[in-house]
Protein backbone atom coordinates (compact mmCIF):
# COMPACT_ATOMS: atom_id res chain seq x y z
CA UNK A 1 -4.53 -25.23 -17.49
CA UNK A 2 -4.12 -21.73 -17.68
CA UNK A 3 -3.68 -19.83 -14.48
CA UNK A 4 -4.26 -15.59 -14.09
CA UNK A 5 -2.67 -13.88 -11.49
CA UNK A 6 -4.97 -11.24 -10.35
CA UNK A 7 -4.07 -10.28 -6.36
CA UNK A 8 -1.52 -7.98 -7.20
CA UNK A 9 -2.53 -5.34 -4.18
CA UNK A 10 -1.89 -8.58 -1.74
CA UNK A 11 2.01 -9.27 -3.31
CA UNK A 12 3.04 -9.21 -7.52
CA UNK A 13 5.80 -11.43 -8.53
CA UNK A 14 9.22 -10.39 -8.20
CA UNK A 15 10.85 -9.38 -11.65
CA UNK A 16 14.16 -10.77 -12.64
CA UNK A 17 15.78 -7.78 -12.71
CA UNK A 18 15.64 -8.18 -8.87
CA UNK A 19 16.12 -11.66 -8.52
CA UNK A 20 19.38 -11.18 -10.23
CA UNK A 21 20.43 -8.10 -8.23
CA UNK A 22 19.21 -9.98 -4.64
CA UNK A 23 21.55 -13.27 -6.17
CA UNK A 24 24.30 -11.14 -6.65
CA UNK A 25 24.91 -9.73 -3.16
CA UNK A 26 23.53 -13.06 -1.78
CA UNK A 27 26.66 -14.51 -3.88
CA UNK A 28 29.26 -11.98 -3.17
CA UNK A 29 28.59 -10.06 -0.27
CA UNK A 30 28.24 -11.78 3.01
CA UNK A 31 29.94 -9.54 5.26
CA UNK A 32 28.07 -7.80 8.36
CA UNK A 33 27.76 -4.23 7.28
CA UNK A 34 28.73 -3.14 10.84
CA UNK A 35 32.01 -4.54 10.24
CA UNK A 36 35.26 -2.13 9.64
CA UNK A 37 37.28 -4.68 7.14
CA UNK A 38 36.50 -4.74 3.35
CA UNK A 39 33.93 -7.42 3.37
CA UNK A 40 31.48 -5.48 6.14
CA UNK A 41 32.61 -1.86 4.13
CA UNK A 42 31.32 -3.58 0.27
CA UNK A 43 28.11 -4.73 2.27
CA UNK A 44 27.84 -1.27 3.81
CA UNK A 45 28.26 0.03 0.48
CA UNK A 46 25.59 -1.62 -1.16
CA UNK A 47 23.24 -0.76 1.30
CA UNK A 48 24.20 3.42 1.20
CA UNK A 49 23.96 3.19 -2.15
CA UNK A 50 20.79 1.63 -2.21
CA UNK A 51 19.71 4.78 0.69
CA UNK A 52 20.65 7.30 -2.13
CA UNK A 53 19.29 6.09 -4.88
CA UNK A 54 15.77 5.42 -3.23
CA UNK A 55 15.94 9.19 -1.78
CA UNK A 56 16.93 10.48 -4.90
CA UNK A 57 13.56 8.56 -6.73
CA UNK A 58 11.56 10.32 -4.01
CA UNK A 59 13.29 13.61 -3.76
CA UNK A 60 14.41 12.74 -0.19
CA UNK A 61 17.41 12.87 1.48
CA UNK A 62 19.44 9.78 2.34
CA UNK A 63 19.13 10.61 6.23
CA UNK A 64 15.02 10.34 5.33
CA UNK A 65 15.13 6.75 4.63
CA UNK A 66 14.75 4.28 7.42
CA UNK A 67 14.73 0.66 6.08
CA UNK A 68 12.49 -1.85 7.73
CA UNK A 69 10.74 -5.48 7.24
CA UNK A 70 8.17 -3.54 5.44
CA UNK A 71 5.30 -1.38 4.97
CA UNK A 72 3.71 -2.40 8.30
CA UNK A 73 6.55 -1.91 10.81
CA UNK A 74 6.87 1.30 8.80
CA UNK A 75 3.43 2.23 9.81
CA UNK A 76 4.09 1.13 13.36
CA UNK A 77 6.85 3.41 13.63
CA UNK A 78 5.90 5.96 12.55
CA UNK A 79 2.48 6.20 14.84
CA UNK A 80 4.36 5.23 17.61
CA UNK A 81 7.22 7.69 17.06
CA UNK A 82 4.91 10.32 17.05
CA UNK A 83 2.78 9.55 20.18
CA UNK A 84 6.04 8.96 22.32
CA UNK A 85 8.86 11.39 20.51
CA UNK A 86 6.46 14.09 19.05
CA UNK A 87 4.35 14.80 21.99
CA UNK A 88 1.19 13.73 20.07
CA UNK A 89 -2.43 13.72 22.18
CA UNK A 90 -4.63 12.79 19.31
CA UNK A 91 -4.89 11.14 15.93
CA UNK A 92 -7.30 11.88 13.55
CA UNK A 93 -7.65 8.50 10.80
CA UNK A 94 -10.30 6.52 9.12
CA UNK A 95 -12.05 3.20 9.90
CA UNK A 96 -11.05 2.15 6.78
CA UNK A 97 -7.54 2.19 7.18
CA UNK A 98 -4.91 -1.03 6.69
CA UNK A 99 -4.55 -2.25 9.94
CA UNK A 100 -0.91 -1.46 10.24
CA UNK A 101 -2.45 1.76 10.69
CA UNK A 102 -5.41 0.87 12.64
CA UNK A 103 -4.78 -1.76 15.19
CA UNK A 104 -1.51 0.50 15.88
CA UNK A 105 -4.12 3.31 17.00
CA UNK A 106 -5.87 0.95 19.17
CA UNK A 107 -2.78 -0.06 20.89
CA UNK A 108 -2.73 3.73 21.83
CA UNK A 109 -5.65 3.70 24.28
CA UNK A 110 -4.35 6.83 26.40
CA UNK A 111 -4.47 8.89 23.30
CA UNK A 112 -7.45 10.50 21.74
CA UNK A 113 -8.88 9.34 18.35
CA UNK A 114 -11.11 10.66 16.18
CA UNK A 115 -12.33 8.72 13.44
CA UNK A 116 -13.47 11.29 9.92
CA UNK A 117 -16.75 10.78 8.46
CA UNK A 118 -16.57 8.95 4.94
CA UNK A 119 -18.40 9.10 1.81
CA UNK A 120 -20.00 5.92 -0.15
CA UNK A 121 -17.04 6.07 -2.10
CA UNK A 122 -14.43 5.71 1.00
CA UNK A 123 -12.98 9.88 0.60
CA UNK A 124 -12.67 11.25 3.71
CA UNK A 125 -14.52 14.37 4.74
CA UNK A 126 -11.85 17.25 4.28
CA UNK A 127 -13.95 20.00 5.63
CA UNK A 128 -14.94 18.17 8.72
CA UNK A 129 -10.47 17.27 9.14
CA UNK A 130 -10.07 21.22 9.13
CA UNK A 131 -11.97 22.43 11.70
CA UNK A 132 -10.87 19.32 14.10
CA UNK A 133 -7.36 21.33 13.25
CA UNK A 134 -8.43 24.27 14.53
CA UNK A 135 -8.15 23.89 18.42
CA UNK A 136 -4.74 23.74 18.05
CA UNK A 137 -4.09 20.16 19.66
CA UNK A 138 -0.74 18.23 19.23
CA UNK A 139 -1.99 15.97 16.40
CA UNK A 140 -1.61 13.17 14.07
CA UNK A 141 -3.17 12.64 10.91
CA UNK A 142 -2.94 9.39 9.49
CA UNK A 143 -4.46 8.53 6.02
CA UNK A 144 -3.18 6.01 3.27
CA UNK A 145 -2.83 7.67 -0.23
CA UNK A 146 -5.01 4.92 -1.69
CA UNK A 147 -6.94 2.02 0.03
CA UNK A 148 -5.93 -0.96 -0.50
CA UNK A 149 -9.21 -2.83 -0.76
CA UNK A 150 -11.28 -0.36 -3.09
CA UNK A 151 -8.75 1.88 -4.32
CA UNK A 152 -9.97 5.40 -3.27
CA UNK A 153 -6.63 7.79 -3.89
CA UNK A 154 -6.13 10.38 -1.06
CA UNK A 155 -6.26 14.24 -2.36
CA UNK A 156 -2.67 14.50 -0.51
CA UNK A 157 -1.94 17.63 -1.31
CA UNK A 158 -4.71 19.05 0.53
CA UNK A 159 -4.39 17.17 3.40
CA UNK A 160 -0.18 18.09 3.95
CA UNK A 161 -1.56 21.57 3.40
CA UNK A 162 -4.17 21.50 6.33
CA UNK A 163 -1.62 19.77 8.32
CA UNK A 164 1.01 22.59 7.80
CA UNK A 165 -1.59 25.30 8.38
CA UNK A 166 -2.67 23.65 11.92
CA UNK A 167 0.83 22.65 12.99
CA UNK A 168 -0.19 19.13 12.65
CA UNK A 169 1.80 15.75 11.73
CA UNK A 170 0.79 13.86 8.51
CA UNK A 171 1.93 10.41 8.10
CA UNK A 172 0.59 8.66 5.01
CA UNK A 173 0.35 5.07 4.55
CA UNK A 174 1.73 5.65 0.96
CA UNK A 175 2.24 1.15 0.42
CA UNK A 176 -0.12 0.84 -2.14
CA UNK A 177 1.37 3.70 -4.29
CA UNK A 178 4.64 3.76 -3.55
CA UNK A 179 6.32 2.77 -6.91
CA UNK A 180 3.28 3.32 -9.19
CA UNK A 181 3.14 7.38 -8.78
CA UNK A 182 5.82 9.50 -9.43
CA UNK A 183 6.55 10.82 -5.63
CA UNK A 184 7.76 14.01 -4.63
CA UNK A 185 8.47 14.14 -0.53
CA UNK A 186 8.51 17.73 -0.88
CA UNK A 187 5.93 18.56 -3.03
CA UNK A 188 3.90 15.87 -1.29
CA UNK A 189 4.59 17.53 2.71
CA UNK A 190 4.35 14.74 4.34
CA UNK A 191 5.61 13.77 7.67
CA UNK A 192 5.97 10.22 6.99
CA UNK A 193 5.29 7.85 4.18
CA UNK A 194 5.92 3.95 3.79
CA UNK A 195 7.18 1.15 1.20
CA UNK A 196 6.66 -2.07 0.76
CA UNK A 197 9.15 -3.48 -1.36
CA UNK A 198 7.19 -6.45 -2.93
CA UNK A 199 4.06 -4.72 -3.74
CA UNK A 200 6.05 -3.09 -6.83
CA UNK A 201 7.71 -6.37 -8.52
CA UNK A 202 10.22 -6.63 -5.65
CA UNK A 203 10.93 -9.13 -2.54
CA UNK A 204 8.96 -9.52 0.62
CA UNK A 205 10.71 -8.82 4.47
CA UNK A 206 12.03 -4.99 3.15
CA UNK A 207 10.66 -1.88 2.90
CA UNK A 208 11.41 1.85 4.20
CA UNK A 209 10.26 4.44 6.40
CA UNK A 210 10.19 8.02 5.42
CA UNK A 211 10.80 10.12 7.99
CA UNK A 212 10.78 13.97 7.36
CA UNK A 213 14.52 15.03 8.68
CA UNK A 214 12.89 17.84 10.51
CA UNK A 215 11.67 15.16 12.89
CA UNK A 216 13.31 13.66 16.25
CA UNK A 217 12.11 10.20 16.67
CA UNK A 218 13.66 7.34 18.82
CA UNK A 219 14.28 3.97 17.33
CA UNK A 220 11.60 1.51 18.41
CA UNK A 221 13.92 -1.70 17.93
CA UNK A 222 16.69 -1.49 20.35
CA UNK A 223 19.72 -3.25 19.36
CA UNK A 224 22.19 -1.99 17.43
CA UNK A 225 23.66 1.65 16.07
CA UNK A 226 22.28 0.30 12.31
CA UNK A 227 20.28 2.72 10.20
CA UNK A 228 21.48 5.64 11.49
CA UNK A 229 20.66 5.03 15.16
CA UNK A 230 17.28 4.51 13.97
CA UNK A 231 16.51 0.85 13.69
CA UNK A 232 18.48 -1.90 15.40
CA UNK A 233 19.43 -5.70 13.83
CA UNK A 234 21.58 -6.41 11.06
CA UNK A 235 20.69 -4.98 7.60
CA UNK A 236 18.83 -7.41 5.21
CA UNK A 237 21.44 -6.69 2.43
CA UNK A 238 19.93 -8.95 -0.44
CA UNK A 239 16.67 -7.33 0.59
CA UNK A 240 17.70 -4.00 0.68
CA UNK A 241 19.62 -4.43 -3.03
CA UNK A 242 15.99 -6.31 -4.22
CA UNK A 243 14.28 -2.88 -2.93
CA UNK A 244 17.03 -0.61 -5.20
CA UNK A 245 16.23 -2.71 -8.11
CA UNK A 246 12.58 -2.66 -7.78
CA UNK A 247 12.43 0.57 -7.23
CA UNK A 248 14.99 1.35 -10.50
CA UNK A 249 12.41 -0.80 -12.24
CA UNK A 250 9.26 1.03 -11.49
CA UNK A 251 10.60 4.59 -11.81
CA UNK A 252 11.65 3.73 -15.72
CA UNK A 253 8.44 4.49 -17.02
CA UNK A 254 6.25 5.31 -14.35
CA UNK A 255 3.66 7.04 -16.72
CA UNK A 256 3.94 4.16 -19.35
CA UNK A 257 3.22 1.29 -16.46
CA UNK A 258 -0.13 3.56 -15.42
CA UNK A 259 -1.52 3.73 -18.91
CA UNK A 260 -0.86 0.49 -19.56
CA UNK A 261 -2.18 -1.17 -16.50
CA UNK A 262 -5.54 2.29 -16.49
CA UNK A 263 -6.45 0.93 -19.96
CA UNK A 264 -6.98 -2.62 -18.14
CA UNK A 265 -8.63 -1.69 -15.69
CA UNK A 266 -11.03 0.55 -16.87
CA UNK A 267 -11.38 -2.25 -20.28
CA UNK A 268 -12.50 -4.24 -17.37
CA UNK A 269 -14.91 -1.73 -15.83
CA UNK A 270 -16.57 -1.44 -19.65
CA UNK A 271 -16.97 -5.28 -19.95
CA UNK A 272 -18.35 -6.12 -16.91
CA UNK A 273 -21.20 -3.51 -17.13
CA UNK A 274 -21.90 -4.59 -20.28
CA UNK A 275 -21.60 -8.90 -19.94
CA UNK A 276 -22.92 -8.60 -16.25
CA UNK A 277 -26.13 -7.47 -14.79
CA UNK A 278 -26.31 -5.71 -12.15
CA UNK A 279 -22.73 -4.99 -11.16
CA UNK A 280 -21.44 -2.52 -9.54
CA UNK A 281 -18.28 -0.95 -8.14
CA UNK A 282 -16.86 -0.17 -4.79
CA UNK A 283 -14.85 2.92 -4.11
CA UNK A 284 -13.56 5.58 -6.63
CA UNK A 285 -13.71 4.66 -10.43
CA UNK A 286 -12.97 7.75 -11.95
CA UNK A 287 -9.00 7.19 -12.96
CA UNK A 288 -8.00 10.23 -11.10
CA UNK A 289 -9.48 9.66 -8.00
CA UNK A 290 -9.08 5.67 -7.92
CA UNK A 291 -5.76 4.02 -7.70
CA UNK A 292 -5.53 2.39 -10.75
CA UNK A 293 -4.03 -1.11 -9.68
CA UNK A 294 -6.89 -2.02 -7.85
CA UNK A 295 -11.06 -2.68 -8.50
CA UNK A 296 -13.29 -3.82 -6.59
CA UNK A 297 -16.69 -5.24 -7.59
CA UNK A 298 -19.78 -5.94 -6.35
CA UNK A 299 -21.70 -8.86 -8.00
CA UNK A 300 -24.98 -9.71 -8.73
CA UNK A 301 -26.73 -12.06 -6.27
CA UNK A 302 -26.16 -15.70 -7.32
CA UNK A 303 -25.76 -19.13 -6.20
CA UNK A 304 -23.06 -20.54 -4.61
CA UNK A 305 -22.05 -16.75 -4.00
CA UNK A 306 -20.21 -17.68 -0.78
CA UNK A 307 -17.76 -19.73 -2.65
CA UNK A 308 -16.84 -17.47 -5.29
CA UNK A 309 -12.83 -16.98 -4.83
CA UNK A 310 -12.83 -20.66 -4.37
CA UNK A 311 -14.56 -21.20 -7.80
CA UNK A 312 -12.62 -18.80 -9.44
CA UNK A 313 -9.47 -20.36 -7.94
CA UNK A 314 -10.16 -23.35 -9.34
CA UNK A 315 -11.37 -21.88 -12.94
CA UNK A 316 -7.58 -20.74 -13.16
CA UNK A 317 -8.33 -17.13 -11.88
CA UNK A 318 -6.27 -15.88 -8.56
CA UNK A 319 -8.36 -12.88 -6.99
CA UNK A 320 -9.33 -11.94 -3.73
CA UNK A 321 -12.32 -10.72 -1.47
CA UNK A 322 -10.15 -7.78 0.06
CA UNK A 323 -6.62 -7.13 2.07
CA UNK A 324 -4.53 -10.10 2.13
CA UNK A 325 -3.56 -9.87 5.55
CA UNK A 326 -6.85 -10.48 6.93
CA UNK A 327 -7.49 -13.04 4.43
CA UNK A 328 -7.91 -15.29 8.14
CA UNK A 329 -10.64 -13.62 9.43
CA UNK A 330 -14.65 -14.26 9.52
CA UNK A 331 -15.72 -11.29 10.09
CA UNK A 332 -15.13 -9.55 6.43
CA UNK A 333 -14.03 -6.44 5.29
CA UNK A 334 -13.77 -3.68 7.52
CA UNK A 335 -13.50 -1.38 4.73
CA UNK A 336 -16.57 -2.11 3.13
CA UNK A 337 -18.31 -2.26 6.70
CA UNK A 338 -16.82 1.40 7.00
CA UNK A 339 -17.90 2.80 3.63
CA UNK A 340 -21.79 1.12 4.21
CA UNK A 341 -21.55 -1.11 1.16
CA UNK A 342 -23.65 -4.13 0.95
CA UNK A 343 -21.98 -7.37 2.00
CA UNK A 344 -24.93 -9.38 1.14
CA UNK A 345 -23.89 -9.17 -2.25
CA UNK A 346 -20.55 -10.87 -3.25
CA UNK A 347 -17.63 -8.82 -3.27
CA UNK A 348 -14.43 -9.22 -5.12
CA UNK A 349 -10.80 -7.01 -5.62
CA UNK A 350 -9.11 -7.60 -8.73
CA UNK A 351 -5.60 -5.89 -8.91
CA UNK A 352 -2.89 -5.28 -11.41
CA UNK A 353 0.47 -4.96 -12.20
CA UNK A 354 2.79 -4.33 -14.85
CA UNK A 355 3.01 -7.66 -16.30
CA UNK A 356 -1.57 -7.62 -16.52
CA UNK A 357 -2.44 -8.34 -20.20
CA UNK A 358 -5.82 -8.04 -21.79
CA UNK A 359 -5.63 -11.82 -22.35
CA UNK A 360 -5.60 -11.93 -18.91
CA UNK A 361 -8.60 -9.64 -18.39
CA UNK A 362 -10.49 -11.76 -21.00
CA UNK A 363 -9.86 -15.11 -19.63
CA UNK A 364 -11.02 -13.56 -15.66
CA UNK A 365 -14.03 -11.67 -17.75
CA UNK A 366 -15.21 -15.43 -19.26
CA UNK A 367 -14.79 -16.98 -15.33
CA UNK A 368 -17.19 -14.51 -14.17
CA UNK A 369 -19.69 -14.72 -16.35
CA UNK A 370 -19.85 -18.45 -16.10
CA UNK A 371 -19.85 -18.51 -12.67
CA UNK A 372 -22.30 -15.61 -12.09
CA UNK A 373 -24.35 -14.86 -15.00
CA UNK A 374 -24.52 -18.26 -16.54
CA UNK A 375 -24.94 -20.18 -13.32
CA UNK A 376 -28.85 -18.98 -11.89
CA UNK A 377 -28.24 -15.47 -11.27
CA UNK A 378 -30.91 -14.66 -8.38
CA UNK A 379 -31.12 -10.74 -8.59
């Protein structure tokens, strides 16, 4: 039976170029990299390396890169580093953001948030950001550079420049893109931004935290003097060379991996207006404002609508109804709740990678239409 892979915003497989680099050091280089004798120095090794070849990618320095179990203790850190080392009294975010980013606010009950209107299509209101700058308060901005569930990209650029202009912080939930955009720390003016090693072809458990060198933040795992001071417990080595490699991967040919994996998506966008009726699509579609991994669709009514990711599961087709890591929950998708679309109507994400094909697209395209148009379509 054939089987499509089509949840790559929740995880995409690993590519062998990393499975060979993570079986290499898990082969040859067991030492602790905290140790002084040759074994601990070749681990170290491997993982500086690894530090200045991922700072290099993103124009950052190697101090910049703090490497953690992923994109959401990267997240964690970096709101809690500001609210206890950076003197923050407010944070200014979305409803709609991963919650990494979200439940870490909440945790944060002493400090003032304010939550920024949204638009149908999940863009924040800028205008509405700058005059909450204005008064001057220590602040935090916090916004992800594309959502996860319907793909809405974050105008960075004029969000770091706000920040700048108000003396604010900016940390960017940057997981989703990371790997996919050519990334510029500088250019970008960021505070902090986040990686999550297996959303870009590489393993799960690793991942970094920017963190602008400017910046005097206190490591929230005590331990150890690993990572610079910054982050105690012993390095995951074989994770950390899996990162490297992923990250060598993706920056090849960034722009060839978006037009490839654009041209799918919006082929998909084209046949599903014209084979379904009624359809529609959450979030950003144009393909510079819309992350182009990710697209999320609104269905026609029809029956059996509240099994449709089991159906399609079955028909061979691996998709989901949102963010993976809420996959648990009854109470649905907090981003659509927060943009006002209508969860009467099935939902659905379908994301991408680098290894999508249009025979892929095809066989997904046929699934839905049997399920949905050819199956007593209601409305």
């Amino acid at each position: 039976m054939q089987r499509v892979y089509l949840d790559n915003a929740a995880t995409t497989p690993m590519a062998p170029e990393v499975i060979k680099a993570m079986t290499d050091v898990l082969t040859n280089n067991f030492g602790n990299p905290s140790s002084t004798h040759r074994f601990g120095r070749e681990a170290k090794a491997i993982i500086e390396n690894a530090r200045r070849n991922i700072g290099a990618h993103i124009n950052a320095a190697p101090a910049e890169i703090i490497f953690t179990s992923g994109g959401t203790e990267a997240d964690n850190m970096a709101i809690n580093s500001a609210v206890k080392d950076l003197g923050v009294t407010r944070i200014i975010s979305t409803s709609i953001e991963h919650h990494a980013v979200g439940h870490t606010i909440d945790a944060h009950a002493e400090t003032e948030f304010v939550a920024l209107n949204l638009c149908k299509k999940g863009n924040p209101d800028y205008i509405q950001l700058e005059e909450l700058l204005k008064d001057g308060k220590p602040t935090l901005v916090s916004l992800m550079h594309a959502n996860n569930e319907i793909g809405t990209l974050l105008d960075i650029k004029r969000v770091s420049e706000l920040c700048r202009k108000y003396n604010a912080y900016f940390h960017s939930d940057t997981v989703q893109t990371m790997g996919h955009y050519n990334m510029d720390v500088k250019e970008m003016g960021c505070d902090f931004i986040t990686c999550s090693a297996h959303k870009f072809h590489g393993p799960k458990g690793i991942g970094f935290l920017y963190v602008n060198k400017g910046l005097n933040v206190n490591p929230i795992i005590q331990g150890g003097s690993q990572e610079r001071g910054k982050r105690g417990g012993t390095e995951n080595i074989s994770g950390i060379a899996g990162l490297n490699a992923a990250m060598d991967l993706a920056y090849e040919d960034v722009e060839g991996h978006e037009k490839h994996v654009s041209e799918l998506k919006q082929y998909m966008i084209a046949q599903l207006k014209e084979q379904v009726p009624g359809v529609n699509f959450h979030g950003e579609t144009d393909p510079n404002k819309s992350l182009y991994t990710v697209l999320n669709v609104c269905l026609p009514d029809f029956e059996n609508k509240s099994m449709f990711l089991f159906l399609m599961d079955i028909e061979g087709v691996a998709c989901s109804g949102g963010s993976a890591c809420t996959s648990g929950s009854n109470t649905g998708s907090h981003v659509l709740r927060g943009i006002d679309a209508d969860t009467n109507r099935p939902n659905v994400r379908f994301s991408f990678s680098r290894y999508t094909t249009k025979e892929d697209i095809d066989f997904a395209l046929s699934k839905v239409v049997k399920l949905v148009v050819e199956q007593n379509v209601t409305a």
